[in-house]
N, C-alpha and C. Protein backbone atom coordinates (compact mmCIF):
# COMPACT_ATOMS: atom_id res chain seq x y z
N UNK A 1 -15.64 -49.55 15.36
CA UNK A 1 -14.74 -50.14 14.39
C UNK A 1 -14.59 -51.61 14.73
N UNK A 2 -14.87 -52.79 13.83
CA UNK A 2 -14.85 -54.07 14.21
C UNK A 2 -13.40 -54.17 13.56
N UNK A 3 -13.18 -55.23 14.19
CA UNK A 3 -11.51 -56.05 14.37
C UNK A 3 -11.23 -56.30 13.13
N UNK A 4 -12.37 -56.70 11.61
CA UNK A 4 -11.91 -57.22 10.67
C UNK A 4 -11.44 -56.02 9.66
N UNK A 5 -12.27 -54.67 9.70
CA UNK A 5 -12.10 -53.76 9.13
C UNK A 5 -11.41 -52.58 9.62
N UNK A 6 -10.48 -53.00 10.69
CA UNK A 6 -9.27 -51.97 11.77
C UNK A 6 -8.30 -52.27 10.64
N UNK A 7 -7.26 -53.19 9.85
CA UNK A 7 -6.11 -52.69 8.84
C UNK A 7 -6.88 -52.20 7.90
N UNK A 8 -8.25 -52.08 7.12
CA UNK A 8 -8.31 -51.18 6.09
C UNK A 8 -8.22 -50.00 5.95
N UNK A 9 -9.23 -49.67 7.59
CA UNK A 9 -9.41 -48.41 8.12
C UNK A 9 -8.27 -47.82 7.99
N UNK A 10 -7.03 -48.55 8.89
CA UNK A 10 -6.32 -47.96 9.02
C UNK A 10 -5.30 -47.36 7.61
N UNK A 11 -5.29 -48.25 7.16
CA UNK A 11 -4.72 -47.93 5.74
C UNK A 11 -5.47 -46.57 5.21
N UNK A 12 -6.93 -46.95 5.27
CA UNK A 12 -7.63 -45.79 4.20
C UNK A 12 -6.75 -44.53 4.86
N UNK A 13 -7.15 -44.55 6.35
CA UNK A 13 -6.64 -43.48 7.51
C UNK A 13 -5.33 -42.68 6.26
N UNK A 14 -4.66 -43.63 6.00
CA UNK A 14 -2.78 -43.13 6.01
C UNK A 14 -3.12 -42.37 4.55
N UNK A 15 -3.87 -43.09 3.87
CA UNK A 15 -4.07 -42.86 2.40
C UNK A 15 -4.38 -41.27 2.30
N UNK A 16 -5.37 -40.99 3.19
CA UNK A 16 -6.28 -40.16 3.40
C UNK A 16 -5.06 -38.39 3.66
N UNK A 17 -4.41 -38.92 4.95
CA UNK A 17 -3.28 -38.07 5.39
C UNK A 17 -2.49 -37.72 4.46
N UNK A 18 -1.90 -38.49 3.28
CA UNK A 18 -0.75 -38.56 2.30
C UNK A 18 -1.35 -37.66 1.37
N UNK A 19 -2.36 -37.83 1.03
CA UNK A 19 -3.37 -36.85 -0.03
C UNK A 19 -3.16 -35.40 0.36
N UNK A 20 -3.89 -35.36 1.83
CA UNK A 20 -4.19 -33.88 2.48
C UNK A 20 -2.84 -33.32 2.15
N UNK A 21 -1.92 -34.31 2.82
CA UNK A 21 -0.23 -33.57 2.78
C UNK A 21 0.12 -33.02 1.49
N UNK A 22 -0.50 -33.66 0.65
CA UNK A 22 0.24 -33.54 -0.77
C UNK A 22 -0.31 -31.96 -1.34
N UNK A 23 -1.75 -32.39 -1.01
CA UNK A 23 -2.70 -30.94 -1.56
C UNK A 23 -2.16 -29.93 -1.11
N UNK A 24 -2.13 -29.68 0.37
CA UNK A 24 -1.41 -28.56 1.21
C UNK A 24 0.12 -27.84 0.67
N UNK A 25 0.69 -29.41 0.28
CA UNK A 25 2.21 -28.80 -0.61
C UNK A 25 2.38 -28.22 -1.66
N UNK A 26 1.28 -28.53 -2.20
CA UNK A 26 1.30 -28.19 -3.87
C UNK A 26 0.70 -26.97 -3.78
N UNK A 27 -0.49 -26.59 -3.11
CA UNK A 27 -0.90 -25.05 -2.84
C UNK A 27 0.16 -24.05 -2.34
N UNK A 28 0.97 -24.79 -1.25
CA UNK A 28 1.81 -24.21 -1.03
C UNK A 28 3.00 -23.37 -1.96
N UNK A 29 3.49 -24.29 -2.30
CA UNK A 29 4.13 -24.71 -3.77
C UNK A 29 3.76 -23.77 -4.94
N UNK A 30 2.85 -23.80 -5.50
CA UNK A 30 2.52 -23.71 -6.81
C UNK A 30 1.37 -22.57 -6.58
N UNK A 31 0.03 -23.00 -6.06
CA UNK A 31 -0.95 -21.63 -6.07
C UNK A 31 -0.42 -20.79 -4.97
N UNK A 32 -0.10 -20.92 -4.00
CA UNK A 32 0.48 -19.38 -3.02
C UNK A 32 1.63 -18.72 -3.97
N UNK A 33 2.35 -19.12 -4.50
CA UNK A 33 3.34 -18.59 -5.30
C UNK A 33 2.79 -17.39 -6.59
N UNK A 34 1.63 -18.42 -7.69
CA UNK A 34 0.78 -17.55 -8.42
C UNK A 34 0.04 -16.54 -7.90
N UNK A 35 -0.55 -16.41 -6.37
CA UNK A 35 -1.09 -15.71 -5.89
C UNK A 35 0.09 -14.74 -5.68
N UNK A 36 1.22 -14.65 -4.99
CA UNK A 36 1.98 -13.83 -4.49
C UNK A 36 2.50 -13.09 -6.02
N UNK A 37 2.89 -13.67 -6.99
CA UNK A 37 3.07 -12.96 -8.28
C UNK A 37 1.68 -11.94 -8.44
N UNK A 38 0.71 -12.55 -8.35
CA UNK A 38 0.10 -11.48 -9.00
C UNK A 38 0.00 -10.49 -8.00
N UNK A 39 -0.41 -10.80 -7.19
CA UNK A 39 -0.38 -9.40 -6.37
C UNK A 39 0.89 -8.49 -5.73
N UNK A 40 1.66 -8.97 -6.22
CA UNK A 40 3.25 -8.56 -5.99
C UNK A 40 3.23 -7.00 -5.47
N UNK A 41 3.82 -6.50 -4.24
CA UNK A 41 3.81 -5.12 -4.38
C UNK A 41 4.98 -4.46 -4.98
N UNK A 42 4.07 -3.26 -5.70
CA UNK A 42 5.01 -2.77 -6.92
C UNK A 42 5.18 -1.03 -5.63
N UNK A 43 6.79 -0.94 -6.49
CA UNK A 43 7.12 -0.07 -5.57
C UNK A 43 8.43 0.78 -6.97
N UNK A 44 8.19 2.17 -6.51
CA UNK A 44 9.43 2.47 -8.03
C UNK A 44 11.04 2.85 -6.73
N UNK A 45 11.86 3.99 -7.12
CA UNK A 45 12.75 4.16 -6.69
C UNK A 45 12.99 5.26 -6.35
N UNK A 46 13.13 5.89 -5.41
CA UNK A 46 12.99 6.67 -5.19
C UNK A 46 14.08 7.17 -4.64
N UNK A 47 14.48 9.01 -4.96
CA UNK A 47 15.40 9.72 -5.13
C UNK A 47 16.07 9.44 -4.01
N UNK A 48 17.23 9.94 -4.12
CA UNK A 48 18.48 10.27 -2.71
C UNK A 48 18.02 11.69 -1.97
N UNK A 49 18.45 11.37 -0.92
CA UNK A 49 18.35 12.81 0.12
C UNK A 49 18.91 13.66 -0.02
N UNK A 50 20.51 13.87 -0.88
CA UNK A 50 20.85 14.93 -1.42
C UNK A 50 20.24 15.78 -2.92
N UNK A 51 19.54 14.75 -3.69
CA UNK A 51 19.00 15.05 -4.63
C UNK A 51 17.16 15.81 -4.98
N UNK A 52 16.43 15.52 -3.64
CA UNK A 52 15.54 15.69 -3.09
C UNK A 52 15.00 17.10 -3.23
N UNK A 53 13.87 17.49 -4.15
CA UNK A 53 13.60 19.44 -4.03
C UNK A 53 11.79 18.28 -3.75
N UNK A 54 11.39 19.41 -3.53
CA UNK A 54 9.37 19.36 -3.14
C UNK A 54 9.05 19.15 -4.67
N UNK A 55 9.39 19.67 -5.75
CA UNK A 55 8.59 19.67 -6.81
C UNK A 55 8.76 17.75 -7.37
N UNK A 56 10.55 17.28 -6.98
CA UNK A 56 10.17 16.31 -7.41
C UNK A 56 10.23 14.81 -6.43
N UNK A 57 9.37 15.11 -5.18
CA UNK A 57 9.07 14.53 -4.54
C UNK A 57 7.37 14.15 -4.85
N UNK A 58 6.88 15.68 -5.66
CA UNK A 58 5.71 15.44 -5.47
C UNK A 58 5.55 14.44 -6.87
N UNK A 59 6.50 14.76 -7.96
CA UNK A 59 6.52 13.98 -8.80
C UNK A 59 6.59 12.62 -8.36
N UNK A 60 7.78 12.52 -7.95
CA UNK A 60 7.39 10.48 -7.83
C UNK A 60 6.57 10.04 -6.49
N UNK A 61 5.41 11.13 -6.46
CA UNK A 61 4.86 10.35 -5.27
C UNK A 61 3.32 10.26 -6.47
N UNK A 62 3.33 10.73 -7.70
CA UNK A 62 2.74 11.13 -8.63
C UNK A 62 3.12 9.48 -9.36
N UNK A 63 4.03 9.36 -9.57
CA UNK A 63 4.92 8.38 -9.95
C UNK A 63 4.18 6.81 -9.21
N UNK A 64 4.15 6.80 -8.04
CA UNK A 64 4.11 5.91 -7.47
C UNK A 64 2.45 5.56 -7.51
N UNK A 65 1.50 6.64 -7.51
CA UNK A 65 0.42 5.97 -7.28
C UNK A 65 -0.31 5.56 -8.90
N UNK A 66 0.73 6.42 -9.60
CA UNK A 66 0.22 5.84 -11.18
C UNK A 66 0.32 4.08 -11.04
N UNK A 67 0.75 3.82 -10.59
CA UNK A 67 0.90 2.08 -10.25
C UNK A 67 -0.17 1.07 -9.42
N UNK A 68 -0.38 2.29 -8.41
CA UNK A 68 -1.59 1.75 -8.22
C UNK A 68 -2.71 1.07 -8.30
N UNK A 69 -3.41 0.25 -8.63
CA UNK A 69 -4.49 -0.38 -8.89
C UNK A 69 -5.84 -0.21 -9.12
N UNK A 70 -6.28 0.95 -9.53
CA UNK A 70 -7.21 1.48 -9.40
C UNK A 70 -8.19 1.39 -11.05
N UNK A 71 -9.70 1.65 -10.62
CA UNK A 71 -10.24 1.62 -11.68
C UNK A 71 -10.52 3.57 -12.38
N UNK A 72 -10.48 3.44 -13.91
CA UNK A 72 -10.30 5.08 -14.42
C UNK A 72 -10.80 5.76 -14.11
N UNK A 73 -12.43 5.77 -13.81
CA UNK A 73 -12.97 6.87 -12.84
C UNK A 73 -12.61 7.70 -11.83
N UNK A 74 -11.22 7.17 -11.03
CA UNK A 74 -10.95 7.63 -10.16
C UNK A 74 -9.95 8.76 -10.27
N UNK A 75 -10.41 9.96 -9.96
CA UNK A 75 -9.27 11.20 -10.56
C UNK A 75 -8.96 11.67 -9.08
N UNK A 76 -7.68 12.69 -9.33
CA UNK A 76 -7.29 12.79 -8.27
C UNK A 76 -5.89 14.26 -8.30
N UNK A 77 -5.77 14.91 -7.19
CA UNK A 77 -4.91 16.25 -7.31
C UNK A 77 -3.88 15.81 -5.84
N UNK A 78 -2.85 16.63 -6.45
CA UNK A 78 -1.74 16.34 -5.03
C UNK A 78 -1.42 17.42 -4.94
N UNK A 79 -1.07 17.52 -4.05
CA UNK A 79 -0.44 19.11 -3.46
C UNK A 79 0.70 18.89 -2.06
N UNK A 80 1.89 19.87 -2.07
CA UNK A 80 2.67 19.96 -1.26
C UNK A 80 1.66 20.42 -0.26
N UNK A 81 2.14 20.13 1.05
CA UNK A 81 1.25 20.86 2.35
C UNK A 81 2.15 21.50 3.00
N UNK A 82 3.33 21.21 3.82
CA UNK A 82 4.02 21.68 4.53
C UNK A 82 5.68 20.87 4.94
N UNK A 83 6.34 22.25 5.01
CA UNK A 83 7.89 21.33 6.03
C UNK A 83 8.06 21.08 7.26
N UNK A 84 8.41 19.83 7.26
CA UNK A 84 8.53 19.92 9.43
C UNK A 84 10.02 19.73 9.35
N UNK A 85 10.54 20.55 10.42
CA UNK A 85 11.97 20.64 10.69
C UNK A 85 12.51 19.59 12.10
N UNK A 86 12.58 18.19 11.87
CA UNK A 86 13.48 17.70 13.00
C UNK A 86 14.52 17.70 13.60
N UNK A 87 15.06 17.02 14.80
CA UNK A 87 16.58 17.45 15.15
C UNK A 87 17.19 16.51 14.16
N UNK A 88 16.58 15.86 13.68
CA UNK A 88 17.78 14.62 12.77
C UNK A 88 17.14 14.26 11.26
N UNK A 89 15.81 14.78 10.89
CA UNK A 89 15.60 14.84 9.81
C UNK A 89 14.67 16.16 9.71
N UNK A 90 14.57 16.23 8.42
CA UNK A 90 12.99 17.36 7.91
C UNK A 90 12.06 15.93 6.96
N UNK A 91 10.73 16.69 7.26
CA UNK A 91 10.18 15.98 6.52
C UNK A 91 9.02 16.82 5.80
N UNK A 92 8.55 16.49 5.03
CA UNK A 92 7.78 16.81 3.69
C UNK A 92 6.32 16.36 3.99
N UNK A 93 5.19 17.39 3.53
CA UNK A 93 4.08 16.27 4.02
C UNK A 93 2.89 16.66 2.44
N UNK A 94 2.58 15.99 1.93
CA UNK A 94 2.11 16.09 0.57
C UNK A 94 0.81 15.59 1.25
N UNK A 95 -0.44 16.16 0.17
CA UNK A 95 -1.86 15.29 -0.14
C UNK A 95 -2.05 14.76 -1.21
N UNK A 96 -2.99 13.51 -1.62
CA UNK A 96 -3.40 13.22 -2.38
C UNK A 96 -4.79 13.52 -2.32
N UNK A 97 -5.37 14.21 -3.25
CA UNK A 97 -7.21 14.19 -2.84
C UNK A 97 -7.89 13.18 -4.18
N UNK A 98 -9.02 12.40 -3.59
CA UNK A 98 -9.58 11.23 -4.62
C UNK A 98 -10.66 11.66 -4.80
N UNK A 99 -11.32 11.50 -5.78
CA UNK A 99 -13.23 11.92 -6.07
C UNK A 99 -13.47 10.69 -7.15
N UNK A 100 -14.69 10.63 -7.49
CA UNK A 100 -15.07 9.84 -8.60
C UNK A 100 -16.04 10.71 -9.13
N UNK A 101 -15.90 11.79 -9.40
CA UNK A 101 -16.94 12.67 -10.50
C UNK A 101 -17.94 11.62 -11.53
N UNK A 102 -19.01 12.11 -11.77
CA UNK A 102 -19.77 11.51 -12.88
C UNK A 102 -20.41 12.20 -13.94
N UNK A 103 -21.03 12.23 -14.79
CA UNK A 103 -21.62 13.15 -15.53
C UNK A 103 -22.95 13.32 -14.77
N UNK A 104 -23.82 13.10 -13.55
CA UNK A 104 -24.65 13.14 -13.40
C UNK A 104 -24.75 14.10 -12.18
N UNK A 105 -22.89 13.75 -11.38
CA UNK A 105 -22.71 14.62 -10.69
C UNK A 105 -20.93 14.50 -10.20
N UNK A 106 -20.69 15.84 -11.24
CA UNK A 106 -19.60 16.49 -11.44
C UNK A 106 -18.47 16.67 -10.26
N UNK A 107 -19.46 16.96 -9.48
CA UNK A 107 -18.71 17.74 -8.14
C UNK A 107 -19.32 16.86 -6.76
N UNK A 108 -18.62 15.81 -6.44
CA UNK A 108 -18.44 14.27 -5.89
C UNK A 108 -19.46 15.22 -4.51
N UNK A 109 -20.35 13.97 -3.59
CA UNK A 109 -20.25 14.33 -2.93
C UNK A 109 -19.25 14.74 -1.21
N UNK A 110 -18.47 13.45 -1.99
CA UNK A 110 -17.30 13.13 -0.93
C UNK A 110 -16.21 13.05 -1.52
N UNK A 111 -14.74 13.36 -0.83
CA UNK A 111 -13.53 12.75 -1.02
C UNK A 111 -13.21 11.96 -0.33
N UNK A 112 -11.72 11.48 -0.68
CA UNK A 112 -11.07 10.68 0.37
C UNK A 112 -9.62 11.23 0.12
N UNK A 113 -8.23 11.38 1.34
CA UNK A 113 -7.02 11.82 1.19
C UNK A 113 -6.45 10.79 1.57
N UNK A 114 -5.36 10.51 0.29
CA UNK A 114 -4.26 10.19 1.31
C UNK A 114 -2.99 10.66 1.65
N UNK A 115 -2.58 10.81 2.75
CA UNK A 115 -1.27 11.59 2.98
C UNK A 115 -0.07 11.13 3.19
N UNK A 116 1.43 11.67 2.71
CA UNK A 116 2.36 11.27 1.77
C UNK A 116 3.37 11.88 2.89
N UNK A 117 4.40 11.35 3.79
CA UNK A 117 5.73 11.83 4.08
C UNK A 117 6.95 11.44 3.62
N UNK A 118 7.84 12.33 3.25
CA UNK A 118 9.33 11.89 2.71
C UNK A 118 9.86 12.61 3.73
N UNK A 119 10.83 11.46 4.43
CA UNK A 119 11.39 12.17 5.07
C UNK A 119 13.03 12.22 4.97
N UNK A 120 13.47 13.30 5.50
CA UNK A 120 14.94 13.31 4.48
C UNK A 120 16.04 13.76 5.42
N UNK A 121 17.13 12.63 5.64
CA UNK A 121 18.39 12.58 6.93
C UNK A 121 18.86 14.02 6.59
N UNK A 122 19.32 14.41 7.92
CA UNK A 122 20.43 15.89 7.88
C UNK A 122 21.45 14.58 8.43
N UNK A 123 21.84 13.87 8.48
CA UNK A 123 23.00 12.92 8.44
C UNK A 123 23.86 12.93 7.45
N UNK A 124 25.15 13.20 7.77
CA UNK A 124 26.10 12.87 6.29
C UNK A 124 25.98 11.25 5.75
N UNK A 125 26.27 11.45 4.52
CA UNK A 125 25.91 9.97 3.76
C UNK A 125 27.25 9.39 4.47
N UNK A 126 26.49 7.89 4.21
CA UNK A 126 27.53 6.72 4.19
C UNK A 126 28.14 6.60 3.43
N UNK A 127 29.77 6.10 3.84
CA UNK A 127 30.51 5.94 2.68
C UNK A 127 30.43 4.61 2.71
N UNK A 128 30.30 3.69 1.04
CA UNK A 128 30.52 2.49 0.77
C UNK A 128 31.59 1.59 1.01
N UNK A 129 31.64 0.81 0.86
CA UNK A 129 32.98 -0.18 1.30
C UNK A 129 33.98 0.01 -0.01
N UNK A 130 33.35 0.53 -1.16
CA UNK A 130 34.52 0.80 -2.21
C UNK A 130 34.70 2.50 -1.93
N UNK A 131 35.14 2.95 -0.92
CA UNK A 131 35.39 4.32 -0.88
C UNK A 131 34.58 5.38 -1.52
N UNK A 132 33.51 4.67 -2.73
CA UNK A 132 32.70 5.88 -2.77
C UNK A 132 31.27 6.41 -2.33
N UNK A 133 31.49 8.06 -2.18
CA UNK A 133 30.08 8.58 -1.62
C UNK A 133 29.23 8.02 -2.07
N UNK A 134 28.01 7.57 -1.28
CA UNK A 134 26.64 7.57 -1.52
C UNK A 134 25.61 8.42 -0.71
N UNK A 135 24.70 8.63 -0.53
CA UNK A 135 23.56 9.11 0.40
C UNK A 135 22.88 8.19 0.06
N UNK A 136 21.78 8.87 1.33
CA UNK A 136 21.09 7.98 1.69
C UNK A 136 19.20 7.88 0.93
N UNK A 137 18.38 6.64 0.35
CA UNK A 137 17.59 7.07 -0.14
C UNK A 137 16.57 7.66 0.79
N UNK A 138 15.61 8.96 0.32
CA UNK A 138 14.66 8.96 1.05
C UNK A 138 13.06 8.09 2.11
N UNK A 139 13.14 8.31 2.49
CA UNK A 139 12.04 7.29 3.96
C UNK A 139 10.53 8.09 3.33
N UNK A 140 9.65 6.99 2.74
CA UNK A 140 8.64 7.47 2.14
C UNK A 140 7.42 6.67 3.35
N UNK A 141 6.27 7.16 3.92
CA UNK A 141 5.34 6.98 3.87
C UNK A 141 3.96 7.05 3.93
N UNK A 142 2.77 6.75 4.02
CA UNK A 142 1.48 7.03 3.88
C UNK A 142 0.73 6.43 4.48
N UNK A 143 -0.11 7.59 4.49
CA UNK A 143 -1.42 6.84 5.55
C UNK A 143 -2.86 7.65 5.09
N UNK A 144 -3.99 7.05 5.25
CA UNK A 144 -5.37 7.45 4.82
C UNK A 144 -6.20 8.40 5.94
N UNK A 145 -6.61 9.26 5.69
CA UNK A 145 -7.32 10.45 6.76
C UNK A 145 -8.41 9.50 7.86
N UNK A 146 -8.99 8.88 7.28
CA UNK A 146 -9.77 7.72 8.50
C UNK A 146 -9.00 6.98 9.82
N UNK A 147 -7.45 6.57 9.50
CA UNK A 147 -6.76 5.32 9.98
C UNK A 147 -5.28 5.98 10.59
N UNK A 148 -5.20 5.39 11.25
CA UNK A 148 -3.55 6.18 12.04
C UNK A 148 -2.34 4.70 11.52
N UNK A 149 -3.02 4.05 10.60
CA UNK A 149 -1.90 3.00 10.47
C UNK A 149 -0.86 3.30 9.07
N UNK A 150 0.18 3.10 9.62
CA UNK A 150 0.89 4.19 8.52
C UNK A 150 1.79 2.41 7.47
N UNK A 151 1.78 3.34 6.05
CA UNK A 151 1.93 2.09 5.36
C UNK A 151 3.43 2.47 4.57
N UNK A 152 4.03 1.63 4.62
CA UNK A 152 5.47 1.83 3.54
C UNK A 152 5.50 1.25 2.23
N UNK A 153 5.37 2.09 1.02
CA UNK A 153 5.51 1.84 -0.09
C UNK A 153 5.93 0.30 -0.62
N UNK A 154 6.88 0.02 -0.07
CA UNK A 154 7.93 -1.29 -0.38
C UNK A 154 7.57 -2.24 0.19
N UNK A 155 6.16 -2.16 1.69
CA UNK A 155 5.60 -3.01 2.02
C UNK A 155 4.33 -3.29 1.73
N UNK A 156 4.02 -2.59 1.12
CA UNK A 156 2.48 -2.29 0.99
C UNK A 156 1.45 -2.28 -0.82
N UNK A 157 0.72 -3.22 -0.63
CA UNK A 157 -0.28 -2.69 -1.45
C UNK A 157 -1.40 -2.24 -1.74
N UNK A 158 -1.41 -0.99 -2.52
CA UNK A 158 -2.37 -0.06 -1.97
C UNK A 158 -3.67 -1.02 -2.23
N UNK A 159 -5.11 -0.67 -2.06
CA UNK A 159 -6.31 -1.07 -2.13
C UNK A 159 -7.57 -0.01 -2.35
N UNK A 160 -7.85 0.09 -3.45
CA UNK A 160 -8.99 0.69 -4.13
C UNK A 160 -10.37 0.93 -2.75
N UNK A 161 -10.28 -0.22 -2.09
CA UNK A 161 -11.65 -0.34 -1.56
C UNK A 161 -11.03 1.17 -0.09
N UNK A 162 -9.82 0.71 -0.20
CA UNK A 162 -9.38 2.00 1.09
C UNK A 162 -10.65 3.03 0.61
N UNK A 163 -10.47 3.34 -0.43
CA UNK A 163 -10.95 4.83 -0.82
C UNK A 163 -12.59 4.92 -0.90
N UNK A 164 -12.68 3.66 -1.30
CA UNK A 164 -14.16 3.52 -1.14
C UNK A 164 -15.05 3.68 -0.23
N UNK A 165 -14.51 2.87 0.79
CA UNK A 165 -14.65 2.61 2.48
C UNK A 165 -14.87 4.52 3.19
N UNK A 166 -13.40 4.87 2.71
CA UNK A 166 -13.82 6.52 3.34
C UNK A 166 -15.28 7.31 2.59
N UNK A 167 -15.01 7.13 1.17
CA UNK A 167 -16.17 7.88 0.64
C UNK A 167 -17.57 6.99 1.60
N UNK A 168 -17.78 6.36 0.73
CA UNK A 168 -19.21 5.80 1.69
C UNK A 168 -19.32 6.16 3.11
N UNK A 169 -18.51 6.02 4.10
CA UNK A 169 -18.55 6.53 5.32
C UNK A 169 -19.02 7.76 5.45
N UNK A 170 -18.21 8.83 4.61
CA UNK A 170 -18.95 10.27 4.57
C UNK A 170 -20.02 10.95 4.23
N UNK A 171 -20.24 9.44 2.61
CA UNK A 171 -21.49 10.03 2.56
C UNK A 171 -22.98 9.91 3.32
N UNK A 172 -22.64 8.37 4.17
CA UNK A 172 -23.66 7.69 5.12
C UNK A 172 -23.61 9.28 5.92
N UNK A 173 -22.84 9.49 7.03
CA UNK A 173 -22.60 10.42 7.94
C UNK A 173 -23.41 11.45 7.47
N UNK A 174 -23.31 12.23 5.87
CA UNK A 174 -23.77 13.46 5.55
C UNK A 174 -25.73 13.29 5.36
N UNK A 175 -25.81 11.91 4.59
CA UNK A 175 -27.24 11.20 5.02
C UNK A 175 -27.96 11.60 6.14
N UNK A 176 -27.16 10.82 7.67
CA UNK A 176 -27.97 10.47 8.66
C UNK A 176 -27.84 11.96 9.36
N UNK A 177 -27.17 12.95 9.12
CA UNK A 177 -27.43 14.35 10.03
C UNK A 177 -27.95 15.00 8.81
N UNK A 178 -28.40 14.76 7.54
CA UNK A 178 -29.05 15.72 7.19
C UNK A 178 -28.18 16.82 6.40
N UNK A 179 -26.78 16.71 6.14
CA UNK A 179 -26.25 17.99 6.08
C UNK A 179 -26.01 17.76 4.47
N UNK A 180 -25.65 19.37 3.86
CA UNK A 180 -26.29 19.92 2.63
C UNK A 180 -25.20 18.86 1.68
């Protein structure tokens, strides 16, 4: 850098910084925001613990993945599985099973599950600060048969490719051993 062109430099320098800053704010600002709208996680409401039977747990867990993101091919059956009895709650454990049937071939060669807990306080409800009863809502969450990472509705948005990822895996696997 020669001596005559050190204040332009330096200027360009500042010019240069003020820009970056600005770009960074405005993404910040304006496109992270559009991004976070659209992908917003959608989550519905889900029942109280006194109100709580299996049939309509399985409903709004029916409920919830209708929201989902998914493309129409993708069909799918739920089923209650079982009760677990804790010292401080019970919990509920539902399946979801996924296929993508085709007309070429009906009967998938793979699925993928995902599995569904509600779990529901033997705690008496809280009472509100205006003296009246409430309970408490039910503790929903899920996790995919591949992954031990468990996801909460209200934090989470689901992802199509989850399901994908398992099918292909199974069907590679059923490929490389050969099996029917």
């Amino acid at each position: 850098m020669d001596k005559e062109n050190a204040p332009i430099e330096k200027v360009a320098h500042a010019v240069v910084e003020q820009a970056i800053c600005a770009a960074q704010e405005y993404h910040l600002n304006n496109v992270r925001k559009e991004e976070d709208a659209e992908y917003a996680v959608r989550n519905i409401e889900w029942i109280t613990c006194e109100n709580f039977t299996v049939e309509r747990g399985q409903q709004q867990i029916e409920e919830y993945i209708s929201m989902w993101e998914l493309h129409e091919s993708w069909l799918h059956c739920s089923e209650f599985l079982c009760e677990e009895d804790l010292q401080y709650s019970k919990r509920y454990h539902y399946r979801v099973l996924w296929s993508i049937p085709t007309r070429r071939k009906p009967i998938p060669l793979a699925t993928a599950s995902t599995y569904f807990v509600i779990e529901i306080s033997k705690i008496k409800p809280i009472v509100s600060v205006q003296k009246q009863c409430t309970t408490l809502p039910v503790e929903v969450f899920f996790f995919l048969e591949s992954s031990r990472l468990i996801h909460r509705p209200e934090h989470c948005r689901f992802r199509e490719k989850w399901l994908k990822d398992i099918i292909e895996t199974k069907i590679i696997v059923r490929e490389r051993f050969k099996l029917p």
